[in-house]
Protein backbone atom coordinates (compact mmCIF):
# COMPACT_ATOMS: atom_id res chain seq x y z
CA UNK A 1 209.87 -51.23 -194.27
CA UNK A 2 210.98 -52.65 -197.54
CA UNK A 3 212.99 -56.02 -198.00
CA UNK A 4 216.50 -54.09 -198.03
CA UNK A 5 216.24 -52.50 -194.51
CA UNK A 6 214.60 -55.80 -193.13
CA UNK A 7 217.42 -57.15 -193.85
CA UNK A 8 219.67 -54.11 -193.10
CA UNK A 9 217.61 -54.10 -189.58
CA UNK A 10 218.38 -57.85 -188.67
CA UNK A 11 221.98 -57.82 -189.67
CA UNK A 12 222.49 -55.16 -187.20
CA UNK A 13 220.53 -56.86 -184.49
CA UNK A 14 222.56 -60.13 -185.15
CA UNK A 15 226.03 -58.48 -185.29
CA UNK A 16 224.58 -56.80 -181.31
CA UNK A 17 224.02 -60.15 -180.23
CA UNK A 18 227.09 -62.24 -180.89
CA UNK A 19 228.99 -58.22 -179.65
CA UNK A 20 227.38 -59.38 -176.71
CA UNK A 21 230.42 -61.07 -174.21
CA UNK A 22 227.89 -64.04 -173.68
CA UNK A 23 227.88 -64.50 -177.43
CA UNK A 24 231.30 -63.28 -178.28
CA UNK A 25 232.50 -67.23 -179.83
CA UNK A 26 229.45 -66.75 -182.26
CA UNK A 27 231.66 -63.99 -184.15
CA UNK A 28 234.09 -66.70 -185.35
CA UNK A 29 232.47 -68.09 -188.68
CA UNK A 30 233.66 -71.61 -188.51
CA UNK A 31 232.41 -71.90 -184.65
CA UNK A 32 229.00 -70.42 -185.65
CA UNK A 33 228.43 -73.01 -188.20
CA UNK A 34 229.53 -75.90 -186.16
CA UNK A 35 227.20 -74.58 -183.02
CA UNK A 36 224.13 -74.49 -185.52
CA UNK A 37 225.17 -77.76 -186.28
CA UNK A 38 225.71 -78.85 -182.85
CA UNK A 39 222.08 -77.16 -181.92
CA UNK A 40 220.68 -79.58 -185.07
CA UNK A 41 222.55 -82.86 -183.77
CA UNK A 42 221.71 -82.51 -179.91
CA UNK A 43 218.34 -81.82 -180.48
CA UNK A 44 218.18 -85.10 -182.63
CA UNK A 45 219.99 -86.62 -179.95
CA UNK A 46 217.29 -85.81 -177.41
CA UNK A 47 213.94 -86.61 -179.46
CA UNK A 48 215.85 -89.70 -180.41
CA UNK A 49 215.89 -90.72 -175.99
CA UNK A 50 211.89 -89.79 -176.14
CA UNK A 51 211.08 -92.21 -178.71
CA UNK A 52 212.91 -94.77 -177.98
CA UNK A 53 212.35 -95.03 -174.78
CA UNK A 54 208.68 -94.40 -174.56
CA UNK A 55 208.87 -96.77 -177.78
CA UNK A 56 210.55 -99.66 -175.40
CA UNK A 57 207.85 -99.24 -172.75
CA UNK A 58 204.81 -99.78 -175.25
CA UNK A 59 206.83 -102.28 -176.45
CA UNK A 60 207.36 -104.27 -173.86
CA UNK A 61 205.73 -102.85 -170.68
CA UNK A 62 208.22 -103.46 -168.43
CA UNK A 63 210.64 -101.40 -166.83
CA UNK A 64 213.57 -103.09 -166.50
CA UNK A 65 213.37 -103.11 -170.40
CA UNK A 66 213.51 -99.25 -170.17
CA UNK A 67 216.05 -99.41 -167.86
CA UNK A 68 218.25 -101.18 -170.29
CA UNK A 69 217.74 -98.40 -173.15
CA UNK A 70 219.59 -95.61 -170.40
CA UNK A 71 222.50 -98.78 -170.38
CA UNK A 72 222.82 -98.80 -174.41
CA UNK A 73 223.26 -95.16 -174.20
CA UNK A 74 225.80 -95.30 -171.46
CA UNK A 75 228.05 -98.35 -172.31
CA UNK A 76 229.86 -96.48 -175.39
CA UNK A 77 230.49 -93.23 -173.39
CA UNK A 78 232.14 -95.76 -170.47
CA UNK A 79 234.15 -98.15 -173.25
CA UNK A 80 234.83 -95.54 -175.49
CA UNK A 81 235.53 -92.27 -172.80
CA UNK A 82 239.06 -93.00 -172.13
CA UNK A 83 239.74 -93.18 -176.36
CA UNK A 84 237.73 -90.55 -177.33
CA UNK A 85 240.00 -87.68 -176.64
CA UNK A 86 243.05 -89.26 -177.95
CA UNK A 87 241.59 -90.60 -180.77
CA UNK A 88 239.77 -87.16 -181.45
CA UNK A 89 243.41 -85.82 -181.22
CA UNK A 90 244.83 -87.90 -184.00
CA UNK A 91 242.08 -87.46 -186.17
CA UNK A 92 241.06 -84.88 -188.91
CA UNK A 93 238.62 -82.80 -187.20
CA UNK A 94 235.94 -81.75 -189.57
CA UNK A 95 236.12 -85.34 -191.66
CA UNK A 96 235.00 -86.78 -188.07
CA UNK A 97 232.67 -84.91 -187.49
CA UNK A 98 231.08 -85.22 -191.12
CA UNK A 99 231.31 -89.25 -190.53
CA UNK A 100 229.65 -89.14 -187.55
CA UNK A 101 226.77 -87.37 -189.09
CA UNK A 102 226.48 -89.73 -191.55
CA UNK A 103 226.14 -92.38 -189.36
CA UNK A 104 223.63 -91.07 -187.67
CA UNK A 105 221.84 -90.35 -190.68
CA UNK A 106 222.43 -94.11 -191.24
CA UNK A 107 220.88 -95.25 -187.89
CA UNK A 108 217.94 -93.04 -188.03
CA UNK A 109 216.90 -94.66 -191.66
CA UNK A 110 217.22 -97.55 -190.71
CA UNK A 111 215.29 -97.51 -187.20
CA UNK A 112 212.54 -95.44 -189.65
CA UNK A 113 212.47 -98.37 -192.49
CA UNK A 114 211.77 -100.71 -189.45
CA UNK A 115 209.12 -98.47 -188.07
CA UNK A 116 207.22 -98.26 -191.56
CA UNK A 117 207.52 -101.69 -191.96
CA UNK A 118 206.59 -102.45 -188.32
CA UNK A 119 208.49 -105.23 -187.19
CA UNK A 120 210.78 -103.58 -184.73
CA UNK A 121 212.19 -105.77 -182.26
CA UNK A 122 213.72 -104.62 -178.97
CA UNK A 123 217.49 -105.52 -179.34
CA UNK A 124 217.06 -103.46 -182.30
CA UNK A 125 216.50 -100.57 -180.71
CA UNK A 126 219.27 -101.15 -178.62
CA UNK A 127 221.86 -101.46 -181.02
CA UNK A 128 220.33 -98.02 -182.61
CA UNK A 129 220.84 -96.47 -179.52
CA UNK A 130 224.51 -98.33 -179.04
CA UNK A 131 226.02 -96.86 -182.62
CA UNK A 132 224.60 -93.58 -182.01
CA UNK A 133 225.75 -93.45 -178.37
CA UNK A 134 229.20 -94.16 -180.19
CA UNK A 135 228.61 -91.11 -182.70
CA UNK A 136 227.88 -88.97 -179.76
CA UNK A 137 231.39 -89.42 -177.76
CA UNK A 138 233.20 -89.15 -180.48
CA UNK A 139 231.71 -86.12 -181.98
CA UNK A 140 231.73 -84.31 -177.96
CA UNK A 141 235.27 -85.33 -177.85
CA UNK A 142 236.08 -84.59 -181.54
CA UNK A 143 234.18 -81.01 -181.39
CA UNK A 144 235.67 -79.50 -178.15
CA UNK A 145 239.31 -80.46 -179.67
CA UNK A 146 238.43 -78.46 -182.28
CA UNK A 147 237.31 -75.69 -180.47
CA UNK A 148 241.00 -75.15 -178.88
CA UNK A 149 241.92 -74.97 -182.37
CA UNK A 150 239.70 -72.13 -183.00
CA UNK A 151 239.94 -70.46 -180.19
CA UNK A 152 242.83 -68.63 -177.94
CA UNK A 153 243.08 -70.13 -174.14
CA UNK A 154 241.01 -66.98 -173.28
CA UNK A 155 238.45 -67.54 -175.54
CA UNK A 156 237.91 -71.02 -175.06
CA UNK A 157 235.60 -71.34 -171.96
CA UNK A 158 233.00 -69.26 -173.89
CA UNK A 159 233.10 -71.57 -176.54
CA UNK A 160 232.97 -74.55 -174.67
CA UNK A 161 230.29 -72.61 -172.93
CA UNK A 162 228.06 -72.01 -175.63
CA UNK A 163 228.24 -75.33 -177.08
CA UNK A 164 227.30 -76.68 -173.46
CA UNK A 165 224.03 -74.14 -173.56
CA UNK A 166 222.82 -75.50 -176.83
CA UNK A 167 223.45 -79.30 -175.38
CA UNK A 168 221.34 -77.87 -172.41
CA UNK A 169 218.99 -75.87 -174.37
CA UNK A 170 218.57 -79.16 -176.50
CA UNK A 171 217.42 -81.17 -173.46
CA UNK A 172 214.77 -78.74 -173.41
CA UNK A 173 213.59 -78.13 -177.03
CA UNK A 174 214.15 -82.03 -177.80
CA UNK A 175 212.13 -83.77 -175.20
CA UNK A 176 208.58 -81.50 -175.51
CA UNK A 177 209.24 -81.75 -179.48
CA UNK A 178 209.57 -84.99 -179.27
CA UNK A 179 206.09 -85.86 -177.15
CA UNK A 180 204.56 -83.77 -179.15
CA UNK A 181 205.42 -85.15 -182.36
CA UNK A 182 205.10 -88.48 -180.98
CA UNK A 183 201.75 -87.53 -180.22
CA UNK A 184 200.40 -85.80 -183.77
CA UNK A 185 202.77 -88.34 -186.39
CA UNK A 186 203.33 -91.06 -184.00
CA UNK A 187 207.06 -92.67 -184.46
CA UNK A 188 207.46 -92.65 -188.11
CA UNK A 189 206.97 -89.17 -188.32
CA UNK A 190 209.32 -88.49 -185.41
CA UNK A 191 212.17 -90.61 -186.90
CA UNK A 192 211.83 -88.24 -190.34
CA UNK A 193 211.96 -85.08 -188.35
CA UNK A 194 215.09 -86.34 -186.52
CA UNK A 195 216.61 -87.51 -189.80
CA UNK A 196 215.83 -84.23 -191.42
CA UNK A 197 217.52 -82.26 -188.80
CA UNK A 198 220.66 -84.88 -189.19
CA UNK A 199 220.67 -83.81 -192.56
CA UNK A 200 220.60 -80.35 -191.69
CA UNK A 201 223.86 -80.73 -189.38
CA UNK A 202 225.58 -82.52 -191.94
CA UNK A 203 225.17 -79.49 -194.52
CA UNK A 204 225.60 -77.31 -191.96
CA UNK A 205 229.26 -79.46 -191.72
CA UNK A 206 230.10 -79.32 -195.38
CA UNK A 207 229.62 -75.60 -195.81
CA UNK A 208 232.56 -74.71 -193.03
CA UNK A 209 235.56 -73.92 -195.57
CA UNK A 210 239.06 -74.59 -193.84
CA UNK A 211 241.21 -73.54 -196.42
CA UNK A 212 242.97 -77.44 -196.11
CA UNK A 213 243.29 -77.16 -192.09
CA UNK A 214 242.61 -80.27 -190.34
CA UNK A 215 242.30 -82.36 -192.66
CA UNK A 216 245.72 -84.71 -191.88
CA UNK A 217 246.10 -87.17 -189.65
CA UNK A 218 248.07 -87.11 -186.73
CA UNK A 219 251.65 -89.71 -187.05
CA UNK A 220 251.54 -90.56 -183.56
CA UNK A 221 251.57 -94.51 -183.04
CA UNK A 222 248.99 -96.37 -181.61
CA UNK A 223 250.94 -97.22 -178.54
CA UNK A 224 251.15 -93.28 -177.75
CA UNK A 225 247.25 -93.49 -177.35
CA UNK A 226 247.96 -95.90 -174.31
CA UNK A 227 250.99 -93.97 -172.96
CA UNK A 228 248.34 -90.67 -172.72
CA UNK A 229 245.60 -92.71 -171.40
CA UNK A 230 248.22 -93.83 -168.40
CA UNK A 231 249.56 -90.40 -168.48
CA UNK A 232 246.03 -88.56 -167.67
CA UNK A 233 245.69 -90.93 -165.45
CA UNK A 234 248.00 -90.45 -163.52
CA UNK A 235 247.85 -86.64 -163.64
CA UNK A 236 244.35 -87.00 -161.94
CA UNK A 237 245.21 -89.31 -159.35
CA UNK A 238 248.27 -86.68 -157.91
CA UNK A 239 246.26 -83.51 -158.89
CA UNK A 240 243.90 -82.67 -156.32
CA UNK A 241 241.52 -80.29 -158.82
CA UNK A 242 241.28 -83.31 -161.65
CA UNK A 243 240.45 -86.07 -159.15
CA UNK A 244 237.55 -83.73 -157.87
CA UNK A 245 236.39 -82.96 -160.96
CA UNK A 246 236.89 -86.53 -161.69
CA UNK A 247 235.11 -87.75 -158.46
CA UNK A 248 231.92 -85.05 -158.85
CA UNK A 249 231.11 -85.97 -162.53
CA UNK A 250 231.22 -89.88 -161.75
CA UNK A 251 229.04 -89.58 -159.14
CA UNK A 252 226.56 -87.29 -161.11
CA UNK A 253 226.45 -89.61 -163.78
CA UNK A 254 226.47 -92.81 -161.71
CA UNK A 255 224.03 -91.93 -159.33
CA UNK A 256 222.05 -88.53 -160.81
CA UNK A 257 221.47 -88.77 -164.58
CA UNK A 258 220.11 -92.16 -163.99
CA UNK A 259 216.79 -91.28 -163.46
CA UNK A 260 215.70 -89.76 -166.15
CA UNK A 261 215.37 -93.23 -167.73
CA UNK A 262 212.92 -93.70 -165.46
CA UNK A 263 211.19 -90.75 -166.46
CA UNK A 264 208.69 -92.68 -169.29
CA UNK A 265 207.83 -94.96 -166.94
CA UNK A 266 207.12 -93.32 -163.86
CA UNK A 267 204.93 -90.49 -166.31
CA UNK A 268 202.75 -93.33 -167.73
CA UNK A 269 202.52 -95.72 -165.15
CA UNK A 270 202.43 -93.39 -161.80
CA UNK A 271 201.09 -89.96 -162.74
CA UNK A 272 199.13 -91.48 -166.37
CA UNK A 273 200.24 -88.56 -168.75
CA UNK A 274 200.79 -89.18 -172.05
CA UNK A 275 203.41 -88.17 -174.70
CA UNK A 276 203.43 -84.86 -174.73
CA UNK A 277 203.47 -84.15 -170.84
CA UNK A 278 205.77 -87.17 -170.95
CA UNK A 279 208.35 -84.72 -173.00
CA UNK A 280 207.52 -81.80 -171.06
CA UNK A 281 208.59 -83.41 -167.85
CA UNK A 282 211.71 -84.51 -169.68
CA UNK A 283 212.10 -81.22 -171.07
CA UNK A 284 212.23 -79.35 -167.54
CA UNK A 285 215.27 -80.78 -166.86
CA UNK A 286 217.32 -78.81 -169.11
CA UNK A 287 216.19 -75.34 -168.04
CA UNK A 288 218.52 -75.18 -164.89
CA UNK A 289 221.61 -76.54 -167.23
CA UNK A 290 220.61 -73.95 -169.53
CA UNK A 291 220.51 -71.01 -166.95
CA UNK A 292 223.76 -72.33 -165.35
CA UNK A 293 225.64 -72.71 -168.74
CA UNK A 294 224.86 -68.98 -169.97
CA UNK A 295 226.67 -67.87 -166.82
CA UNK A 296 229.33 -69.58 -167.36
CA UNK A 297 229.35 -68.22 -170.76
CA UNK A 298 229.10 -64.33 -169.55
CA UNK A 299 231.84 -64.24 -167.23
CA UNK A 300 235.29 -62.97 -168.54
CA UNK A 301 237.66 -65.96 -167.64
């Protein structure tokens, strides 16, 4: 088979995969370039937990410590949930998204010149973790706004759906990556494979064209930010469906996710693996989210 009809042969294979209803979203050009950029920034995101939380425990040894990595994560999603949407309203879609990147990118060289240099202290790596917890509700809140742009109402729960698989998917590529890269270039290395696959996102980014779309601000005043924020608010407290959805996801996150901080600590401490069974533990996680997510994704709603 000569280079032509390779290529002939794969194009048609591709095009049968996104005809596919669980892959339908894929067939819009400027979605499939943001979900491979998406795939490249969540699975950054996750190799990014590995290391610097198995980093904290040799560190420092203690758990608590640990502990306190999960909280840096956290705090920016719980200060910054409530703006996020409206913010990601009022801003340029695509220009947000590009920022975020960058900082990212930012974080991740400096946490690496720190690791060459080897004087990393441990408030360092929670501020790391802080700016790039901010990056990451901004750019979910920032990304699904953009996907109702893209998308009819109809259309929208695959998208959403598919972009929730490859978040999913990332929590299990990410976390056995990471241990094992921990394990063959130690943290250096890991902090240049996560940068390079920031930099890959952020191309990924710049080559969406939009033809001048989102690209203005919104002229809404600040105070209308607070006058939503009540607004939702309210809506959830007298809608019965919100306030349950409301109610469930708290609780997950308050009392579920929790423990996979926890994870580093009770894999090298209580059952005395090391990195890479570390991120394969981690990385099991993510295969039920995965399974449920592609459901989701099939189903004609």
């Amino acid at each position: 088979m000569g280079d032509g009809s390779r290529v002939v042969h794969i194009t048609k294979v591709l095009s049968s995969i996104v005809n596919l209803p669980t892959f339908r979203a894929l067939g819009n050009p400027y979605y499939a370039k943001l979900w491979i950029s998406s795939l490249f920034l969540y699975v950054s995101r996750t190799i990014e937990i590995i290391v610097l939380s198995w980093l904290t425990l040799e560190i420092t040894d203690s758990p608590s410590q640990v502990a306190w990595v999960g909280v840096s994560r956290m705090t920016p999603m719980f200060l910054m949930g409530l703006l996020a949407g409206s913010l990601a309203d009022r801003l340029p879609k695509l220009p947000a998204l590009i920022g975020i990147q960058i900082l990212n990118i930012i974080v991740s060289c400096f946490v690496l010149g720190l690791l060459i240099y080897g004087n990393i202290a441990i408030w360092q790596v929670y501020l790391a973790i802080f700016l790039t917890g901010m990056g990451w509700t901004l750019d979910f809140a920032s990304r699904r706004s953009y996907y109702s742009e893209l998308f009819p109402p109809n259309g929208l729960v695959n998208a959403v759906s598919l972009d929730t698989a490859s978040m999913t998917g990332s929590f299990m590529i990410g976390p056995a990556l990471g241990g094992w890269l921990i394990s063959i270039v130690g943290f250096s290395g890991t902090y240049i494979v996560m940068l390079g696959l920031y930099i890959a996102g952020l191309i990924t980014i710049l080559s969406i064209k939009t033809n001048g779309q989102n690209t203005e601000t919104s002229s809404k005043p600040v105070q209308s930010i607070l006058h939503q924020i009540i607004g939702a608010a309210r809506m959830a407290r007298y809608n019965q469906t919100v306030w349950a959805v409301f109610l469930v996801t708290f609780a997950l996150n308050f009392f579920g996710f929790p423990y996979m901080q926890m994870v580093p600590v009770i894999a090298r401490d209580v059952l005395g693996v090391d990195e890479i069974l570390f991120g394969l533990l981690m990385s099991s996680a993510g295969l039920g989210a995965l399974t449920g997510s592609l459901i989701i994704a099939s189903r004609q709603i």
